[in-house]
PDB file of N, CA and C in Angstrom:
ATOM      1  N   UNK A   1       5.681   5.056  -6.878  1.00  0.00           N
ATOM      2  CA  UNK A   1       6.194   3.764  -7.297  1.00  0.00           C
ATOM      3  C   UNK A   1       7.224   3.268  -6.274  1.00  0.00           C
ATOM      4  N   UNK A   2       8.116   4.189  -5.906  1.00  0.00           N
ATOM      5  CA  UNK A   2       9.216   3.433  -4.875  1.00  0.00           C
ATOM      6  C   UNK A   2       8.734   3.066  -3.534  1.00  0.00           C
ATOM      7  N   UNK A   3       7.563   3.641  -3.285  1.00  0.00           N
ATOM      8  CA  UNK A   3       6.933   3.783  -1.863  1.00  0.00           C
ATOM      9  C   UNK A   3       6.253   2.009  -1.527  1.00  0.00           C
ATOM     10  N   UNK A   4       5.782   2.169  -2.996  1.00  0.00           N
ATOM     11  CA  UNK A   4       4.936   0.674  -3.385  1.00  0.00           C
ATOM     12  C   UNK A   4       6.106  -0.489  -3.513  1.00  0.00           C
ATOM     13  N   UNK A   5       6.918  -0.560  -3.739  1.00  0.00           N
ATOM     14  CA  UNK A   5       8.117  -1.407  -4.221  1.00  0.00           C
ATOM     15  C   UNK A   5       8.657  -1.631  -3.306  1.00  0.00           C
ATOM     16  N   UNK A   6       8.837  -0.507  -2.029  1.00  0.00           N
ATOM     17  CA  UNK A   6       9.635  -0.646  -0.851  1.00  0.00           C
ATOM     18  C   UNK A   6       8.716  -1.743  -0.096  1.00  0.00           C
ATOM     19  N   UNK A   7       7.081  -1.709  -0.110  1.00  0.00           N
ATOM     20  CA  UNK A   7       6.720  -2.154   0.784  1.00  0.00           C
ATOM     21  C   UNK A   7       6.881  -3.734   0.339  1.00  0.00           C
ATOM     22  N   UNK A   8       6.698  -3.976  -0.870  1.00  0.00           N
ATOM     23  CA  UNK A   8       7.338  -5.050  -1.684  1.00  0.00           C
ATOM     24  C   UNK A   8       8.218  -5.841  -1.204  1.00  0.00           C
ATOM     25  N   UNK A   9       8.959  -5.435  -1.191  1.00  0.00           N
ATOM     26  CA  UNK A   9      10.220  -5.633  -1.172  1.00  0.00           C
ATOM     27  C   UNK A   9      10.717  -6.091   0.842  1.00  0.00           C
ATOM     28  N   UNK A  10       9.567  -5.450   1.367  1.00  0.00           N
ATOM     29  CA  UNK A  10      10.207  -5.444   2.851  1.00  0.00           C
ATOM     30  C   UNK A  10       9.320  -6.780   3.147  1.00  0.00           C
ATOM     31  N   UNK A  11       7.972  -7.088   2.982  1.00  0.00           N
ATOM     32  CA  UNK A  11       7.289  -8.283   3.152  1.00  0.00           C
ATOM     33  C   UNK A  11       7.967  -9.567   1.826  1.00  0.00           C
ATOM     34  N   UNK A  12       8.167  -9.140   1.190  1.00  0.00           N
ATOM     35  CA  UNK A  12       8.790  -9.988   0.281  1.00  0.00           C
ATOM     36  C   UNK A  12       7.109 -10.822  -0.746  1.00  0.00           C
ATOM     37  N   UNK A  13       6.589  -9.890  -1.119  1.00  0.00           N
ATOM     38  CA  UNK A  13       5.312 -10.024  -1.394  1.00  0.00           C
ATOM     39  C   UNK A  13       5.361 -10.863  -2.782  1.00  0.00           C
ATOM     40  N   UNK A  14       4.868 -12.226  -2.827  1.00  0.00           N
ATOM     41  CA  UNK A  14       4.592 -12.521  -4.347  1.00  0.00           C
ATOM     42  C   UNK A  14       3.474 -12.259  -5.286  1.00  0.00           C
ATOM     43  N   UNK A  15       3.651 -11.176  -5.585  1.00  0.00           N
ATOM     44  CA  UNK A  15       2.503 -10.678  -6.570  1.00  0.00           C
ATOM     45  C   UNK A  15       3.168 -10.299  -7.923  1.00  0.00           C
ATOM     46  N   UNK A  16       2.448 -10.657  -9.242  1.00  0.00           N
ATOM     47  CA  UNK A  16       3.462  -9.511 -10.402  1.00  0.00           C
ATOM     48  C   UNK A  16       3.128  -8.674 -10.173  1.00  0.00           C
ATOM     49  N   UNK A  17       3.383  -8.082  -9.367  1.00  0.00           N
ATOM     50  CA  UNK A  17       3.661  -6.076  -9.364  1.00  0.00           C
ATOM     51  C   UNK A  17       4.791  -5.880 -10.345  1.00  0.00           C
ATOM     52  N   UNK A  18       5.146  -5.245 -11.400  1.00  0.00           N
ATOM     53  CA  UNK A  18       6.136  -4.731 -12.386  1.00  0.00           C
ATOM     54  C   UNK A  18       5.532  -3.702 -12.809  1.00  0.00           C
ATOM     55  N   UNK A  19       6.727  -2.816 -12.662  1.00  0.00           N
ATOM     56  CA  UNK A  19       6.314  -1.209 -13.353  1.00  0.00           C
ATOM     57  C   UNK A  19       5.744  -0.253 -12.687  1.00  0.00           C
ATOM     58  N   UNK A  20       5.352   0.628 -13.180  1.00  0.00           N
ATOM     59  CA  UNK A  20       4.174   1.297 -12.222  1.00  0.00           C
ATOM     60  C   UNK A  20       2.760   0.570 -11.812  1.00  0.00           C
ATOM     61  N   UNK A  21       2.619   0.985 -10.625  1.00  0.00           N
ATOM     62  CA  UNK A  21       1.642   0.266 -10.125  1.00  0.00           C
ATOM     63  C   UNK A  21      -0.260   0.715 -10.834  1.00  0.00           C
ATOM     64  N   UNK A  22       0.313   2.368 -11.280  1.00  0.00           N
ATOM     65  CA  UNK A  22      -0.874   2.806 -11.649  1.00  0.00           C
ATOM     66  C   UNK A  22      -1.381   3.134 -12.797  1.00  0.00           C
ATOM     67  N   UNK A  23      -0.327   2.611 -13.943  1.00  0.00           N
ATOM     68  CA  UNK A  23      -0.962   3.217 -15.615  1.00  0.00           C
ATOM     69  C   UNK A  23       0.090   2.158 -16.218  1.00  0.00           C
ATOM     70  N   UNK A  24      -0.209   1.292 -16.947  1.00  0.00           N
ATOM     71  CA  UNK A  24      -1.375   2.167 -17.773  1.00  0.00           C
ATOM     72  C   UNK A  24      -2.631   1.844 -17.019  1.00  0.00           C
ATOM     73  N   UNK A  25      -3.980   2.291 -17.094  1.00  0.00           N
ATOM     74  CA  UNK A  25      -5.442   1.853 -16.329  1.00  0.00           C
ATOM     75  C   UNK A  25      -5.346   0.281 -16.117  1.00  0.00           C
ATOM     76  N   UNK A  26      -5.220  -0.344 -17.178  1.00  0.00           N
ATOM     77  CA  UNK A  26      -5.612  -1.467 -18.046  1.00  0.00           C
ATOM     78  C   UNK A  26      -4.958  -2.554 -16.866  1.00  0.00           C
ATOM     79  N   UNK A  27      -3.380  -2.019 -16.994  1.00  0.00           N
ATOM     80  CA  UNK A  27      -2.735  -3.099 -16.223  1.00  0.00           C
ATOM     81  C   UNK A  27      -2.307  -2.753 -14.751  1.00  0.00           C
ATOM     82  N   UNK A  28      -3.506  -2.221 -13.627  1.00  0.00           N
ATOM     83  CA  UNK A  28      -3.558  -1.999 -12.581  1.00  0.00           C
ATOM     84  C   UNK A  28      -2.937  -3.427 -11.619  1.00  0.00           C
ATOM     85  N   UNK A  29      -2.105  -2.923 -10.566  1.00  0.00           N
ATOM     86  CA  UNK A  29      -1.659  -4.118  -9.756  1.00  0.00           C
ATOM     87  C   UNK A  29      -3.149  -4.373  -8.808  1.00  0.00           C
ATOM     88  N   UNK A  30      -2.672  -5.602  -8.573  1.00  0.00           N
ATOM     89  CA  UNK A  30      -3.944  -6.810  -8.083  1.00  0.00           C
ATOM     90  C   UNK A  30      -3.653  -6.452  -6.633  1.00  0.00           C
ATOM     91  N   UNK A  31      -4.731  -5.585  -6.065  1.00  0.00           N
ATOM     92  CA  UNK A  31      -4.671  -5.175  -4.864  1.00  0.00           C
ATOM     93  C   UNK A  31      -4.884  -4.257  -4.159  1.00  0.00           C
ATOM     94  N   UNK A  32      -4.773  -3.552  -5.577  1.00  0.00           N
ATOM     95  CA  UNK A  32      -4.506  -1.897  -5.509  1.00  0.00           C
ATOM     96  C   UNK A  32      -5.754  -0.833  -6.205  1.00  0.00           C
ATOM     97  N   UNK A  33      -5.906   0.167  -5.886  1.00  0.00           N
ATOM     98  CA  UNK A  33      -6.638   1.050  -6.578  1.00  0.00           C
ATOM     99  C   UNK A  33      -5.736   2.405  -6.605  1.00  0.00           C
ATOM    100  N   UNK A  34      -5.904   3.462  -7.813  1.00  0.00           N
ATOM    101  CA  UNK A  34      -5.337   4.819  -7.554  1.00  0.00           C
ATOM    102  C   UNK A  34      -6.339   5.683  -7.848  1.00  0.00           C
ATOM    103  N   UNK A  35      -6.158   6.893  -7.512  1.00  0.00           N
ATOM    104  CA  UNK A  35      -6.889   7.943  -8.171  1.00  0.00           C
ATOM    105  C   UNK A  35      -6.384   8.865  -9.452  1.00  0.00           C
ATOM    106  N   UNK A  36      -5.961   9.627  -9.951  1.00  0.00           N
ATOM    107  CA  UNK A  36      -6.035  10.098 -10.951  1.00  0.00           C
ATOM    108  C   UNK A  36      -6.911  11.665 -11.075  1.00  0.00           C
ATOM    109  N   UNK A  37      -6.978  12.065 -10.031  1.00  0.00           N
ATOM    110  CA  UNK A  37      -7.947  12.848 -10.296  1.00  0.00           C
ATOM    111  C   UNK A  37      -6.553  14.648 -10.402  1.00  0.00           C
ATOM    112  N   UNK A  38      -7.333  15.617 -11.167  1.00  0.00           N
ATOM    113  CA  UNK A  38      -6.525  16.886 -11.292  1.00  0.00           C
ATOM    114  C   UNK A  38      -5.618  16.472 -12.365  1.00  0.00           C
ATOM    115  N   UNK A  39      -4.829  17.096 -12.201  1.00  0.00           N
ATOM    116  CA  UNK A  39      -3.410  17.064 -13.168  1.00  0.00           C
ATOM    117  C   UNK A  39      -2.284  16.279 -12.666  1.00  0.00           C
ATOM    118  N   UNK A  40      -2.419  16.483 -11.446  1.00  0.00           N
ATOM    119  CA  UNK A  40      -1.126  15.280  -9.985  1.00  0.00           C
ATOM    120  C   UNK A  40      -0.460  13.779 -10.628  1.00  0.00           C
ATOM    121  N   UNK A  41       0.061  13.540 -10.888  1.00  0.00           N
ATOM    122  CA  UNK A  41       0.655  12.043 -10.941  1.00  0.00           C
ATOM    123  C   UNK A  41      -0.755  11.017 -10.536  1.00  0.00           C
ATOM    124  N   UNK A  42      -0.710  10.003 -10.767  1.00  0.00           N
ATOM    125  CA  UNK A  42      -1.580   9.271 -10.296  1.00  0.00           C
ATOM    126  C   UNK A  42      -1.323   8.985  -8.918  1.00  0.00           C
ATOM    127  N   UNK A  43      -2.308   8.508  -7.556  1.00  0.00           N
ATOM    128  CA  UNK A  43      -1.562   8.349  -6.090  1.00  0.00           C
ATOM    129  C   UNK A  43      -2.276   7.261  -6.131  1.00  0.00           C
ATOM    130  N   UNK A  44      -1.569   6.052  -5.039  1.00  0.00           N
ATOM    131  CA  UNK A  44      -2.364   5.158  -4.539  1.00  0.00           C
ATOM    132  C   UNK A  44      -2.923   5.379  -3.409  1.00  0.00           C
ATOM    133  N   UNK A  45      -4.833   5.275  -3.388  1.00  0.00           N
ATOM    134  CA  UNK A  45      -5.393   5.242  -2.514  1.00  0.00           C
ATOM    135  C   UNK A  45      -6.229   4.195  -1.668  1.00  0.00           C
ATOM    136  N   UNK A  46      -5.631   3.111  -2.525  1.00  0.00           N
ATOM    137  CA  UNK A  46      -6.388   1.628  -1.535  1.00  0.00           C
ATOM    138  C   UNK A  46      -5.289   0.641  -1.888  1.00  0.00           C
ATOM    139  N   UNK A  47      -5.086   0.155  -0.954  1.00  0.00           N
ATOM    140  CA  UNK A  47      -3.821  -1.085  -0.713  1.00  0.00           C
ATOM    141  C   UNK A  47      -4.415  -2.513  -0.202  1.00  0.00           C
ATOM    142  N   UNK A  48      -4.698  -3.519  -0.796  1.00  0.00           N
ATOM    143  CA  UNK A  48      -5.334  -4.666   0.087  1.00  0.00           C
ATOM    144  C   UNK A  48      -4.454  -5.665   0.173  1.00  0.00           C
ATOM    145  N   UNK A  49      -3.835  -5.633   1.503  1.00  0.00           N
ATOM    146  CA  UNK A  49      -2.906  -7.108   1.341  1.00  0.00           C
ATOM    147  C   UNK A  49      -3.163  -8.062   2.326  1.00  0.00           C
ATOM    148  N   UNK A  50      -4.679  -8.266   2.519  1.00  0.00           N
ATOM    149  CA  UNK A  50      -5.240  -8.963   3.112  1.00  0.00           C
ATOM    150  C   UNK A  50      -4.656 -10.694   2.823  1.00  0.00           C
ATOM    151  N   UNK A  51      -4.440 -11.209   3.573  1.00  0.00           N
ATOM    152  CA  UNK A  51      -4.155 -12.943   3.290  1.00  0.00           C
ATOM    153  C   UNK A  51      -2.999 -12.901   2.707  1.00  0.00           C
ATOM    154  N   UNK A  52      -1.657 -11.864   2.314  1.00  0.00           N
ATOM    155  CA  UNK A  52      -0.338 -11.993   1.646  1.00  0.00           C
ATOM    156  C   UNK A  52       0.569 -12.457   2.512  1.00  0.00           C
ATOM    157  N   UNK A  53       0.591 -13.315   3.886  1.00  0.00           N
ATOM    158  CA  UNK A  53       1.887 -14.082   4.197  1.00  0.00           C
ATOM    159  C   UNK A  53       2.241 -12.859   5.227  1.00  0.00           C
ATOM    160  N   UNK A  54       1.909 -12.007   5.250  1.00  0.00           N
ATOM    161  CA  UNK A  54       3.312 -10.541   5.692  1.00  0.00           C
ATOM    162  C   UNK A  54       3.269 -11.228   7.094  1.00  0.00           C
ATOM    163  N   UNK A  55       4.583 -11.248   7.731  1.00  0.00           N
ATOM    164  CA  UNK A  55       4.597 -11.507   9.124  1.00  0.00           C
ATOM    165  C   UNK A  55       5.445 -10.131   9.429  1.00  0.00           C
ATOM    166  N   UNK A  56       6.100  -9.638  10.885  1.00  0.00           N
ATOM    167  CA  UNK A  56       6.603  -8.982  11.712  1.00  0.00           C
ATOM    168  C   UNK A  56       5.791  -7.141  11.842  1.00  0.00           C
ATOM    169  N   UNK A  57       6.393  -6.521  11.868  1.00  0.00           N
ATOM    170  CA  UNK A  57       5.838  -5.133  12.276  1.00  0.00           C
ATOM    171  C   UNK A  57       5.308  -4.690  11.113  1.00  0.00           C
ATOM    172  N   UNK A  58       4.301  -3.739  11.257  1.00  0.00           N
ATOM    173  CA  UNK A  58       3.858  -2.826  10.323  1.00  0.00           C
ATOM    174  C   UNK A  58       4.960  -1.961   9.353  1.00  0.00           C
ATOM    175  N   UNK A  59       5.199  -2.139   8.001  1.00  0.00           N
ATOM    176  CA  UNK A  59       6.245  -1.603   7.288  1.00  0.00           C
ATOM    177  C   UNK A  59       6.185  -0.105   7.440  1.00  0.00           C
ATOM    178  N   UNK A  60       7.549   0.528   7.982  1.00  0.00           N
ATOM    179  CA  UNK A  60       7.386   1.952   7.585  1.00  0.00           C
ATOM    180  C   UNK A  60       7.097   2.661   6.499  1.00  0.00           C
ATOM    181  N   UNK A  61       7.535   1.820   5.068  1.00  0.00           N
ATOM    182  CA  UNK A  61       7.393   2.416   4.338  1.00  0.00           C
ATOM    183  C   UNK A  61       6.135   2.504   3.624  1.00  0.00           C
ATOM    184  N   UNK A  62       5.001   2.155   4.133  1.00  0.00           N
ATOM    185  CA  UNK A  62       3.419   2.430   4.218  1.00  0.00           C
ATOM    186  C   UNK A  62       3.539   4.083   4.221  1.00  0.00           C
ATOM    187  N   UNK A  63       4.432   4.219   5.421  1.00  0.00           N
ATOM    188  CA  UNK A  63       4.228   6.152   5.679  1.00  0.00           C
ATOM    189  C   UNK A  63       4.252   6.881   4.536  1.00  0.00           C
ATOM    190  N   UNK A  64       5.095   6.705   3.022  1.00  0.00           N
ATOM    191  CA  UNK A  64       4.870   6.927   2.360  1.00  0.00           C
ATOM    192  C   UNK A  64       4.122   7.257   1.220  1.00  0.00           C
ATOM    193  N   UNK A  65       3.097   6.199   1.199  1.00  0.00           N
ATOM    194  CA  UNK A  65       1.896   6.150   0.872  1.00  0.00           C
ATOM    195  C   UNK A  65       1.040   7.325   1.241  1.00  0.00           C
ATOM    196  N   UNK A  66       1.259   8.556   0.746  1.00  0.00           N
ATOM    197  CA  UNK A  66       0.865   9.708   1.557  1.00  0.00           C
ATOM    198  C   UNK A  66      -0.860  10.093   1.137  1.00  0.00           C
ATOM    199  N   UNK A  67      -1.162   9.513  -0.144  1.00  0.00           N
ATOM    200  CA  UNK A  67      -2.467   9.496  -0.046  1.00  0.00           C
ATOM    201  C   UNK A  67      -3.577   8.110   0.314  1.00  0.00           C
ATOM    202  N   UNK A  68      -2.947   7.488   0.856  1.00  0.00           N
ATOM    203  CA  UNK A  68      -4.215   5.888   1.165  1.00  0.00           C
ATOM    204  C   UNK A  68      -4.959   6.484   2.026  1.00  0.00           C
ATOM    205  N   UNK A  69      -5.904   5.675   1.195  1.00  0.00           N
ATOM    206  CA  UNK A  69      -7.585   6.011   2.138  1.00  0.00           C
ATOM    207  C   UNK A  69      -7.818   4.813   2.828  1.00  0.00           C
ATOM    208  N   UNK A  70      -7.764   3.606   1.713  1.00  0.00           N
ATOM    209  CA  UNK A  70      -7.949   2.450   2.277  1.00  0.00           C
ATOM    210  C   UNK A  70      -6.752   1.191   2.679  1.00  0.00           C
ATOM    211  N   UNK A  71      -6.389   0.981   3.845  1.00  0.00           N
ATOM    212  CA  UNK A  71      -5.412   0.090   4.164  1.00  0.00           C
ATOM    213  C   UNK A  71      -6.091  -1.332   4.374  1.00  0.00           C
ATOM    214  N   UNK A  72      -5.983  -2.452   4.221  1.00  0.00           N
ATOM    215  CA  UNK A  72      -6.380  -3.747   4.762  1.00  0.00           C
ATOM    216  C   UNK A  72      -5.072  -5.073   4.371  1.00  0.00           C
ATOM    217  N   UNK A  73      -4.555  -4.715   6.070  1.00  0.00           N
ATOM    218  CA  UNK A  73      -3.825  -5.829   6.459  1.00  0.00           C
ATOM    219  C   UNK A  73      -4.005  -6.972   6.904  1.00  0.00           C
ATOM    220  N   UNK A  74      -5.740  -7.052   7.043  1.00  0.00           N
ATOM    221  CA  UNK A  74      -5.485  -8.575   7.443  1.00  0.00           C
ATOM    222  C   UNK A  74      -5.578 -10.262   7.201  1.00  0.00           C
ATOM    223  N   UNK A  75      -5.845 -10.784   8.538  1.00  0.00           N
ATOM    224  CA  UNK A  75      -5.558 -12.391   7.745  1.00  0.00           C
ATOM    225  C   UNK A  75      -4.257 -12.093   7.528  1.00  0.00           C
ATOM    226  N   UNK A  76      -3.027 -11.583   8.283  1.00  0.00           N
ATOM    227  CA  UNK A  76      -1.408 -12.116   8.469  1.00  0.00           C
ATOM    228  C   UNK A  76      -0.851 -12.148   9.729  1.00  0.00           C
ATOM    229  N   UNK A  77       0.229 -12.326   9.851  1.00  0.00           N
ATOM    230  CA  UNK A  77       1.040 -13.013  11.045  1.00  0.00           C
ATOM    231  C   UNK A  77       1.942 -11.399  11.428  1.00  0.00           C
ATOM    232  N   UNK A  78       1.175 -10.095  11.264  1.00  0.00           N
ATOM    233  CA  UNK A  78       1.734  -8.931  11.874  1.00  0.00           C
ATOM    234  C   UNK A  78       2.061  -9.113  13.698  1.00  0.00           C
ATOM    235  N   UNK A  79       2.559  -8.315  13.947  1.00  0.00           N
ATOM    236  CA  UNK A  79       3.288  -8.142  15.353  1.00  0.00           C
ATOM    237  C   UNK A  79       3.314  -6.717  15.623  1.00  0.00           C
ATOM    238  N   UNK A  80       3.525  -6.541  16.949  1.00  0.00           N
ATOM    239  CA  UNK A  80       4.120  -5.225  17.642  1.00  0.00           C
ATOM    240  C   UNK A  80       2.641  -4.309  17.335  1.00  0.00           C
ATOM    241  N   UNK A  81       3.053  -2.919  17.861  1.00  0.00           N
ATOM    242  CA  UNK A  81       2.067  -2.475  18.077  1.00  0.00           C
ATOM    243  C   UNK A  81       1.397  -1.589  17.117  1.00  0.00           C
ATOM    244  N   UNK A  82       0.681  -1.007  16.929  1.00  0.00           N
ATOM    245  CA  UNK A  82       0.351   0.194  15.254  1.00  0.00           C
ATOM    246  C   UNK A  82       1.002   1.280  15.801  1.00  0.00           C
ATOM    247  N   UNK A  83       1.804   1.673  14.540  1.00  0.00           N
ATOM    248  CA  UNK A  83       2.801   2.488  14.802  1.00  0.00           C
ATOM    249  C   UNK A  83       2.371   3.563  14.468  1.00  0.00           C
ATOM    250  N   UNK A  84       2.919   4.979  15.185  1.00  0.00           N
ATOM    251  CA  UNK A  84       2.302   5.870  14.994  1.00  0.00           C
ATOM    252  C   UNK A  84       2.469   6.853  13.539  1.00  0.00           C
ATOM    253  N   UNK A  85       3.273   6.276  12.850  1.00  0.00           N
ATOM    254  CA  UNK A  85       3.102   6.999  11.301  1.00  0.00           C
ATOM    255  C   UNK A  85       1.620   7.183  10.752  1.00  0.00           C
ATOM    256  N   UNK A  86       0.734   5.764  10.922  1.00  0.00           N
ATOM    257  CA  UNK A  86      -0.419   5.692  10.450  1.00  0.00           C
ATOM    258  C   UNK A  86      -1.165   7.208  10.726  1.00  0.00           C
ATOM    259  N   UNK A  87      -1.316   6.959  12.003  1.00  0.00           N
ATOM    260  CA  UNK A  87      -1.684   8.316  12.173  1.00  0.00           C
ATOM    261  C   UNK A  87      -1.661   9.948  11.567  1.00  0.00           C
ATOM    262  N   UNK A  88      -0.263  10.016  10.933  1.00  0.00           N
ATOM    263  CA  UNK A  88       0.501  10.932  10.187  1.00  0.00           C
ATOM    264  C   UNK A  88      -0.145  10.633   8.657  1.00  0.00           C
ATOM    265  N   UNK A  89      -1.230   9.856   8.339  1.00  0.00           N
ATOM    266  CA  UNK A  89      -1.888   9.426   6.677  1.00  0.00           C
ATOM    267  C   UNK A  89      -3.155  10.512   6.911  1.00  0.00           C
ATOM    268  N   UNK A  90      -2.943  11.568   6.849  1.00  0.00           N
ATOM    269  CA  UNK A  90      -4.367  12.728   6.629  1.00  0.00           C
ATOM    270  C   UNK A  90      -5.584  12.024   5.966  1.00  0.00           C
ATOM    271  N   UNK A  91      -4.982  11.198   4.988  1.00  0.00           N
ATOM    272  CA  UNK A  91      -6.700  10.352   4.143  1.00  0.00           C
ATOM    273  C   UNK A  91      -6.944   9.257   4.482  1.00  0.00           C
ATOM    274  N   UNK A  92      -6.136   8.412   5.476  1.00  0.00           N
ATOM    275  CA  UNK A  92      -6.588   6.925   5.876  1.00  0.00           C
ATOM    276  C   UNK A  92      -7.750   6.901   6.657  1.00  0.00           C
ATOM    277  N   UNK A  93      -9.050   6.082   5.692  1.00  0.00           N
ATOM    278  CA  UNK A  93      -9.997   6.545   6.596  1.00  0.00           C
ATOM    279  C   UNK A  93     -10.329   4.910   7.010  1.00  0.00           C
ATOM    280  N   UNK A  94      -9.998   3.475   6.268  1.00  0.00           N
ATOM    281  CA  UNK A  94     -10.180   2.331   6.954  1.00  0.00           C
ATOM    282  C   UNK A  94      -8.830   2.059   6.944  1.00  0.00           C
ATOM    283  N   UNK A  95      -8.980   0.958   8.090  1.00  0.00           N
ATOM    284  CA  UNK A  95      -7.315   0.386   8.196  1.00  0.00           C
ATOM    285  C   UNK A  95      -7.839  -0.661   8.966  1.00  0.00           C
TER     286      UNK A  95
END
């Protein structure tokens, strides 16, 4: 949740995101997918903030996001270069 909020918070994203992003099922944030699988907390594994406004560098606090599979940033006004945290995401398999 803070990982998701940070990134929130750093693009200044207008979405109702409130609460957890991943339960109850029902009221999943618009953008997002998690998994659920095992006993683990729920993780987010797809992030789409395709067309959300975000301008300047890639947010660090993406790095957090320690299980995304799926990233899609585009259609925004990003800058600078892909930073090498991405790299450091063991499950990012589109971006």
């Amino acid at each position: 949740v803070d990982a998701i909020l940070n990134v929130k918070s750093i693009y200044e994203i207008k979405r109702n995101w409130q609460g957890d992003p991943c339960t109850p099922v029902s009221y999943l944030w618009k953008g997002l997918n998690c998994s659920y699988a095992g006993s683990n907390s729920p993780r987010i594994v797809y992030l789409n903030l395709t067309s959300s406004g975000l301008i300047g560098n890639i947010a660090q606090g993406i790095s957090n996001l320690k299980s995304i599979e799926y990233l899609d940033l585009s259609n925004n006004s990003l800058t600078g270069a892909v930073p090498d945290f991405l790299s450091q995401l063991r499950f990012l398999r589109v971006l």
